[in-house]
Protein backbone atom coordinates (compact mmCIF):
# COMPACT_ATOMS: atom_id res chain seq x y z
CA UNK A 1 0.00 0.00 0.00
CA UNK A 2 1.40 3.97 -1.25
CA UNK A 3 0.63 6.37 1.30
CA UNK A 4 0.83 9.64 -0.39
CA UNK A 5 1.01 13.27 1.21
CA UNK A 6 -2.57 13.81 1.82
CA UNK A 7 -2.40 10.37 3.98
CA UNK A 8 -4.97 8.91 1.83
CA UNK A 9 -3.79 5.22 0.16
CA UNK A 10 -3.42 4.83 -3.28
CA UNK A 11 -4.73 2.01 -5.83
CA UNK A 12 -3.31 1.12 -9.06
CA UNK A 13 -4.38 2.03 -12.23
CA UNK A 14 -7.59 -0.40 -13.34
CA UNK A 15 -8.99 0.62 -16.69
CA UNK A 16 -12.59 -0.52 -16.88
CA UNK A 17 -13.56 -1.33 -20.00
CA UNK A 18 -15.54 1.26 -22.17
CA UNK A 19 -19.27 0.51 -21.82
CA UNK A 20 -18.00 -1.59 -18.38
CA UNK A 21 -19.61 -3.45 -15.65
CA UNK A 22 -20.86 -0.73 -13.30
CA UNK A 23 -24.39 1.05 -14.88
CA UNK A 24 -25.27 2.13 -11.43
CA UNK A 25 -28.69 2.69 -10.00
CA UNK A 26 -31.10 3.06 -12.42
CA UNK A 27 -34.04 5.24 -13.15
CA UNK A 28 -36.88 2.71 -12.88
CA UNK A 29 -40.27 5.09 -13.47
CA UNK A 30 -43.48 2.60 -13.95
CA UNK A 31 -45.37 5.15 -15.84
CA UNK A 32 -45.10 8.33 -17.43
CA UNK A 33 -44.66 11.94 -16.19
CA UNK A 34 -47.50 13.66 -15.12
CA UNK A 35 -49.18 10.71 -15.50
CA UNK A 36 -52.48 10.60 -12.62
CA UNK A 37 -52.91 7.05 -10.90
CA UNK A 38 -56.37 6.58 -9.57
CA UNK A 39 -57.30 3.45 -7.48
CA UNK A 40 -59.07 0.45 -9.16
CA UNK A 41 -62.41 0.05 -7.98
CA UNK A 42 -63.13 -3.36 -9.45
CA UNK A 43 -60.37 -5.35 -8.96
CA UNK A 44 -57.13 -5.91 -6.63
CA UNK A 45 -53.60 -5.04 -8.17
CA UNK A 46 -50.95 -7.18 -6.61
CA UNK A 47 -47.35 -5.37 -8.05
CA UNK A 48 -44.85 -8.52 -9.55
CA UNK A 49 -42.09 -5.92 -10.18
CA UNK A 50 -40.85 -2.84 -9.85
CA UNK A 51 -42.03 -0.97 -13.22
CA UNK A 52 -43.52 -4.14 -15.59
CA UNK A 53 -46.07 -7.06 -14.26
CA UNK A 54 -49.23 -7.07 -11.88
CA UNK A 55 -51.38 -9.85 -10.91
CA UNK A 56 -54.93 -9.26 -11.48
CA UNK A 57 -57.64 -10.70 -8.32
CA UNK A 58 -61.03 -10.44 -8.36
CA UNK A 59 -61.91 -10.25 -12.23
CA UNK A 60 -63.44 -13.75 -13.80
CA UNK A 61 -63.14 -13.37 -17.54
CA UNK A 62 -64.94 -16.40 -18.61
CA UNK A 63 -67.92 -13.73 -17.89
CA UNK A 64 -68.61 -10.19 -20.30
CA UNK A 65 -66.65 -7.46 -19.43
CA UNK A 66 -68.74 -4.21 -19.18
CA UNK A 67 -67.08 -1.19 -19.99
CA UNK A 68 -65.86 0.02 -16.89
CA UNK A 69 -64.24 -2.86 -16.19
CA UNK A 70 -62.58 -2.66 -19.59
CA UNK A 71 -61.40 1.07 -19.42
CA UNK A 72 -60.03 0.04 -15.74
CA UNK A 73 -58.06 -3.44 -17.26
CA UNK A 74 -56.98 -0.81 -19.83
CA UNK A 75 -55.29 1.23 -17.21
CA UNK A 76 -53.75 -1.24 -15.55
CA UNK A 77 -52.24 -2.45 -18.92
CA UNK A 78 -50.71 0.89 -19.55
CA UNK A 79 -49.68 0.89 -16.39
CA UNK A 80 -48.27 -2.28 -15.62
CA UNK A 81 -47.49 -3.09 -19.41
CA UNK A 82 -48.51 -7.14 -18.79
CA UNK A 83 -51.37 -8.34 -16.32
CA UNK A 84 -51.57 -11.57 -15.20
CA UNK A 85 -55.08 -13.12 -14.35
CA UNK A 86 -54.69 -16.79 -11.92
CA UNK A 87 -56.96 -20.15 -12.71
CA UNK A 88 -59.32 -18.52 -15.51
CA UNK A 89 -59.31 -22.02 -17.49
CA UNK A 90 -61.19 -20.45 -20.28
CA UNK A 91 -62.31 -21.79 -23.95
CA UNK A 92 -60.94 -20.53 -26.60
CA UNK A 93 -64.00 -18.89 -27.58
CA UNK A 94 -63.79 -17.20 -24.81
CA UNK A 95 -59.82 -15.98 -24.67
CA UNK A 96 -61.18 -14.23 -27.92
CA UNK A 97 -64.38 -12.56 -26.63
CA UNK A 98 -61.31 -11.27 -23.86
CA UNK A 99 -59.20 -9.98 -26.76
CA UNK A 100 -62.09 -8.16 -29.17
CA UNK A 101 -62.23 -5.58 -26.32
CA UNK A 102 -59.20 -4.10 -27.79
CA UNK A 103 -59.87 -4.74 -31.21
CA UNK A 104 -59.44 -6.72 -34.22
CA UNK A 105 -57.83 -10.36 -33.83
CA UNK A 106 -55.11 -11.08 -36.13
CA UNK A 107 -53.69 -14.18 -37.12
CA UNK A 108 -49.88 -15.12 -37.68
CA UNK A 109 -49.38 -17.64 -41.06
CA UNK A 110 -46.21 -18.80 -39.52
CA UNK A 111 -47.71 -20.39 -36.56
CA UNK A 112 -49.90 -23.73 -36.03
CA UNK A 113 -53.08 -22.68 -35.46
CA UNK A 114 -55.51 -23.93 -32.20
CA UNK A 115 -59.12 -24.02 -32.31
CA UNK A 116 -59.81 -21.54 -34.45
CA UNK A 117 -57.55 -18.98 -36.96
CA UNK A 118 -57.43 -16.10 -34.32
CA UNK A 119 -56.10 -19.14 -32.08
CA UNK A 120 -52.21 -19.97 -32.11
CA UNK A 121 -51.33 -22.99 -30.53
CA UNK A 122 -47.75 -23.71 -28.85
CA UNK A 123 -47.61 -27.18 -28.20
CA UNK A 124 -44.01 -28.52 -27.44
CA UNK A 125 -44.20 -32.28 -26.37
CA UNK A 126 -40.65 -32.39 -24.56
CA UNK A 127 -38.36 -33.16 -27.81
CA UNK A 128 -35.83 -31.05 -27.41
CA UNK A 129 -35.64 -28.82 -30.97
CA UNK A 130 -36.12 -25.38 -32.21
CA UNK A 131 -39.05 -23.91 -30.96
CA UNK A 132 -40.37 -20.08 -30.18
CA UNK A 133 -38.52 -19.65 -27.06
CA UNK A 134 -34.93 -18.41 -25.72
CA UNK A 135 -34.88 -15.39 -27.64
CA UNK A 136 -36.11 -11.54 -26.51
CA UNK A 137 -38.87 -9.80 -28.91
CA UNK A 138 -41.78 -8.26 -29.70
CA UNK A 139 -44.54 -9.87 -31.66
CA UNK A 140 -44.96 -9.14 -35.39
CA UNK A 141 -42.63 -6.34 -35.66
CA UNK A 142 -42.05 -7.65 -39.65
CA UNK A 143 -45.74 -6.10 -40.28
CA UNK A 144 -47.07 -2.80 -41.10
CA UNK A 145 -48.86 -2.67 -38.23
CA UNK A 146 -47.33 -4.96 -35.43
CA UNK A 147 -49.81 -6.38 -32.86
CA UNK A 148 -51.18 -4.08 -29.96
CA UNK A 149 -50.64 -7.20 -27.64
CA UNK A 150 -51.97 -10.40 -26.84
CA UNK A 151 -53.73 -12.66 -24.82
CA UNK A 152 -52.13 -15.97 -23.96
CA UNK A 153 -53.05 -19.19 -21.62
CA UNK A 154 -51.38 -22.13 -20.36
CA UNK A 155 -53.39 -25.10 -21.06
CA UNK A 156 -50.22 -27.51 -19.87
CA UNK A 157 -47.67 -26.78 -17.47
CA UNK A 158 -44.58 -28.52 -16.88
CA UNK A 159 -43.88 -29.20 -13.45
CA UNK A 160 -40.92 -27.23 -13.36
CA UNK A 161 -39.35 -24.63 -16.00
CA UNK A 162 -41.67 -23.31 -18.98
CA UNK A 163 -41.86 -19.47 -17.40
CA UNK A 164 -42.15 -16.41 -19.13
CA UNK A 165 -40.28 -13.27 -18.82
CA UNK A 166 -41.41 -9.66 -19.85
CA UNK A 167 -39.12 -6.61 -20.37
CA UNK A 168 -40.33 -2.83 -20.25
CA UNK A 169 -38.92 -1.09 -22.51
CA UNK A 170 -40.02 2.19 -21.73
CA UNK A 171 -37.53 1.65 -19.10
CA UNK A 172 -35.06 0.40 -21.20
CA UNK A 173 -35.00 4.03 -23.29
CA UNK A 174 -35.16 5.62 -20.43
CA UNK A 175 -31.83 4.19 -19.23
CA UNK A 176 -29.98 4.53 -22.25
CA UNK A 177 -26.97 7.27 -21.98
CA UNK A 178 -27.97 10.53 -23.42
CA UNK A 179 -25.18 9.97 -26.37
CA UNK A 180 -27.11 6.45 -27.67
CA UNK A 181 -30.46 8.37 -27.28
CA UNK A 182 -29.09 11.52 -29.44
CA UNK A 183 -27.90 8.81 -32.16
CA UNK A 184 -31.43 6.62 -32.33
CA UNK A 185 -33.91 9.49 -31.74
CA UNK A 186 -35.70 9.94 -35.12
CA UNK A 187 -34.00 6.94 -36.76
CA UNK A 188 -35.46 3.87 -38.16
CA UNK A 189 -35.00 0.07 -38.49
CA UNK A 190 -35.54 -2.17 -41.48
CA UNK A 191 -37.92 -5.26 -39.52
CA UNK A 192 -38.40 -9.17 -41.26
CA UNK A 193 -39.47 -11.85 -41.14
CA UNK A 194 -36.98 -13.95 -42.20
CA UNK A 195 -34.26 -13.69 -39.86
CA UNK A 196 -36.83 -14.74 -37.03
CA UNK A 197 -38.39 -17.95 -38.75
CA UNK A 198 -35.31 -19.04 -40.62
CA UNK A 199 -34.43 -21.63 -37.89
CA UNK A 200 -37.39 -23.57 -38.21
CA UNK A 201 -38.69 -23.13 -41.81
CA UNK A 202 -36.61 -23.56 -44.82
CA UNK A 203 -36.55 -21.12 -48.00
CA UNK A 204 -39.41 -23.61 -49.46
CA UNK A 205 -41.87 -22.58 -46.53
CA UNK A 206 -40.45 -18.80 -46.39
CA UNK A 207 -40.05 -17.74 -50.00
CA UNK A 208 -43.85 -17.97 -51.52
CA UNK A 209 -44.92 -15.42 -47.99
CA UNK A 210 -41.94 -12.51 -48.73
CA UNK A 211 -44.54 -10.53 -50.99
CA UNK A 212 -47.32 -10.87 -48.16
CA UNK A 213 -44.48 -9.75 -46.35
CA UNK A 214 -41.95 -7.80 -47.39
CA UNK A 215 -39.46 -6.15 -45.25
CA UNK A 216 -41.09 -2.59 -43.23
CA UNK A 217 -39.52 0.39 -41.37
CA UNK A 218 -40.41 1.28 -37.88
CA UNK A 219 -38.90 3.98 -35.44
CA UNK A 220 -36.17 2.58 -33.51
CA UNK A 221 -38.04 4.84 -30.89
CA UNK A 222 -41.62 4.90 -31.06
CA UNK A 223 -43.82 6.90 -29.17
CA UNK A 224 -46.59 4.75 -27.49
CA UNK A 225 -50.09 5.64 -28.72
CA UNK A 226 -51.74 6.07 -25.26
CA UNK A 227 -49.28 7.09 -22.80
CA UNK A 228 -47.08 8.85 -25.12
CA UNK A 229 -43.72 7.28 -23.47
CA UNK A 230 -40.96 6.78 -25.97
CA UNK A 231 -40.45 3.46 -26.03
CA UNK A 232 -37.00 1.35 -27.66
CA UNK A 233 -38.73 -0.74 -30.61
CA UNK A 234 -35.80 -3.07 -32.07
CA UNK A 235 -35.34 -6.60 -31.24
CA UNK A 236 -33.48 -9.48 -31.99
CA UNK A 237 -36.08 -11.85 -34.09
CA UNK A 238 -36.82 -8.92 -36.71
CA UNK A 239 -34.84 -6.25 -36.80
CA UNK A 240 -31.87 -6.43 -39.27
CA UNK A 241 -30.47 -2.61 -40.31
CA UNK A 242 -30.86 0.61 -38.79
CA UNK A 243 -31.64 2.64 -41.94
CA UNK A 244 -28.62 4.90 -43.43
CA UNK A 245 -25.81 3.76 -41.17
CA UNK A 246 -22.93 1.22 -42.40
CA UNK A 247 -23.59 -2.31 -41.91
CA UNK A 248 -20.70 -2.72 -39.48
CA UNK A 249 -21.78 0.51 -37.52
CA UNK A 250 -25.61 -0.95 -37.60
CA UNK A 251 -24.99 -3.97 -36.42
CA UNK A 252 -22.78 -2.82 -33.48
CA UNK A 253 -25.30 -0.58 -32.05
CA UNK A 254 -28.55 -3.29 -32.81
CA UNK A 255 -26.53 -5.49 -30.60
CA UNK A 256 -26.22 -3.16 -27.81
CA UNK A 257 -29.78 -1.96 -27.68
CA UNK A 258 -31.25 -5.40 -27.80
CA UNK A 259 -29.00 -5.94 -24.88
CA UNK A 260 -31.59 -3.37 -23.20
CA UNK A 261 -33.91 -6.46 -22.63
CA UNK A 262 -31.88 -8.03 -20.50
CA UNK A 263 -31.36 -6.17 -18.23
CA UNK A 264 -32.89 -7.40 -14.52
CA UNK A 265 -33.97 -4.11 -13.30
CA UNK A 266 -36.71 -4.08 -16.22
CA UNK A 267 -38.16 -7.20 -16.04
CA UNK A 268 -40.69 -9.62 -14.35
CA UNK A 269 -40.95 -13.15 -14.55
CA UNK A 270 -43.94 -14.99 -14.13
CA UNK A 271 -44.29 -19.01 -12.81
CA UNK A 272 -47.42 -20.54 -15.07
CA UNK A 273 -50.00 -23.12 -13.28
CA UNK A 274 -52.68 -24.72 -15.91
CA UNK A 275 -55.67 -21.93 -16.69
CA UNK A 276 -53.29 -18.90 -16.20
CA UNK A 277 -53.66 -16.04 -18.80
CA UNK A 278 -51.34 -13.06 -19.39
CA UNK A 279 -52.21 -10.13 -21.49
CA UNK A 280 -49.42 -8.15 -22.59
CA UNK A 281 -49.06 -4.27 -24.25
CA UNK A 282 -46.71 -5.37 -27.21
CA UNK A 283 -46.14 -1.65 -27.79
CA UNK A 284 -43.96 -1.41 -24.53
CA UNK A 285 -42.72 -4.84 -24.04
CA UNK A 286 -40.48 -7.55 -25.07
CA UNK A 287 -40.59 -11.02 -23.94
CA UNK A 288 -39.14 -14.56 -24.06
CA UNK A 289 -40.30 -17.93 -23.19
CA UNK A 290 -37.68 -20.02 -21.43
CA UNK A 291 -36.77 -23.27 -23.21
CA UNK A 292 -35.75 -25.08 -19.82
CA UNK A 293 -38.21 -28.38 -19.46
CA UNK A 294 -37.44 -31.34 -21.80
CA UNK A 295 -38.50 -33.54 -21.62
CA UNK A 296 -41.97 -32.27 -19.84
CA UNK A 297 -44.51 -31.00 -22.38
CA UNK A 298 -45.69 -27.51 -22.59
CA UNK A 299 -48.98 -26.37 -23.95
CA UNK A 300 -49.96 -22.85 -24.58
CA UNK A 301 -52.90 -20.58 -26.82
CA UNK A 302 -52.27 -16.97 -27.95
CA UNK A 303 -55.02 -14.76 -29.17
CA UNK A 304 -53.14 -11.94 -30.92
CA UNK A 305 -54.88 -7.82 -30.78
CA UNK A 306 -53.90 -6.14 -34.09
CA UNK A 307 -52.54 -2.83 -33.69
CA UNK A 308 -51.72 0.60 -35.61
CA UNK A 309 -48.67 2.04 -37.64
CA UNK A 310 -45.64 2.84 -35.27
CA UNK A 311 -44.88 6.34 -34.97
């Protein structure tokens, strides 16, 4: 140990590296500025995390929802960005009637369909292969107009593994240091759907749906419809370019924002039982399904909510 002449001891040199370890505490605000929270009259709100995830008690949605019920479940999404509603074991039938409160269903050629077209059906049987899972996104980003959210139920839970995780990333922009947001606000990002379904479909599957689908440009920062929080909209499934920047240069910051989602401090992770239903704001979220139970079998349903242009 170097004393020096102030008495204080002296450390070597350590360089951290640029970008290092140590982020610090973080600015975790659940919802916007000025933003007034009123309590909910007509259900319980039980908090999973710190800005992203409540559990919903008290609302049955095998049974109509009136409208003040729906403008105060709309709320709490924008809010809480994903709600979770316990033991709801509903038909399909009725996971849609749950959905068309928010608006048109739309379906997803790419995925094996349940009951019904507006039903998508995840059924992995414990053979361990490629499936949906292990990777953070948003839903749909590839279209025109990517999905407001969705509505999803487990109809088979393994007994342990299978959960879900949800980042806000509202939170995530938030975060970001003032130099990143200067370089990204106003830019866009090529989306497709190729990079994202290339694993599990080859070119004879992909190639006839590239004119239903062809590659689209979203903000890498949109604005969110309702709240009006800037949100960061680029993930790893979809997004391939950041428009007008070298590919080298692109793909260096892509990397580091979809980093964002994995950060701790933004998420919430949610344990399924059988019947469980999550509803999710895909306009402020990403999320990924852990791959962790071969050989158990997991068996879920998504209703997908269409939703509007990016902006």
């Amino acid at each position: 140990m170097t004393v020096v002449e102030s008495g204080l001891p002296t450390l070597r040199e350590a360089r951290v590296p640029e970008g290092g370890m140590y982020e610090g505490r973080r600015m975790l605000r659940r919802v916007p500025e000025g933003w007034q929270e009123r309590p909910y009259r007509r259900f319980e709100i039980v908090p999973l995390g710190r800005t992203i995830g409540a559990e919903v008690r008290g609302t049955d949605l095998s049974r109509p929802l009136g409208p003040a019920l729906r403008e105060e479940l709309n709320r709490a999404l924008l809010e809480w960005k994903v709600l979770f509603f316990r033991g709801q074991h509903l038909t399909s039938a009725q996971q849609r009637d749950v959905a068309r409160h928010w608006g048109e269903l739309e379906t997803n050629p790419l995925l094996a369909r349940g009951s019904s077209q507006d039903v998508v059906r995840f059924d992995k049987s414990g053979i361990a292969a490629p499936t949906f899972e292990n990777v953070w996104h948003a839903d749909v980003t590839f279209r025109e107009r990517p999905a407001l959210g969705a509505v999803l139920q487990l109809r088979e839970v393994p007994p342990i593994g299978g959960d879900t995780l949800w980042a806000d990333m509202a939170a995530a922009y938030d975060n970001l240091p003032q130099e990143v947001k200067d370089r990204i606000d106003g830019a866009t990002a090529v989306h497709d759907f190729i990079p994202g379904f290339a694993r599990f479909y080859g070119p004879e599957r992909l190639a006839p749906l590239q004119d239903d689908f062809p590659p689209v440009e979203h903000p890498v920062v949109r604005t969110h419809p309702e709240t009006g929080r800037r949100t960061l909209f680029v993930n790893a499934s979809f997004t391939t370019r950041i428009t007008g920047m070298q590919r080298e240069e692109s793909d260096r910051l892509l990397r580091y924002l979809w980093q964002q989602a994995h950060v701790p401090e933004y998420q919430v992770r949610f344990r399924w039982q059988p019947g469980d239903v999550a509803f999710w704001d895909n306009r402020a979220t990403q999320h990924y399904a852990v791959d962790d139970y071969v050989p158990h079998r997991r068996v879920a349903e998504r209703v997908a909510i269409a939703g509007d242009r990016p902006f």
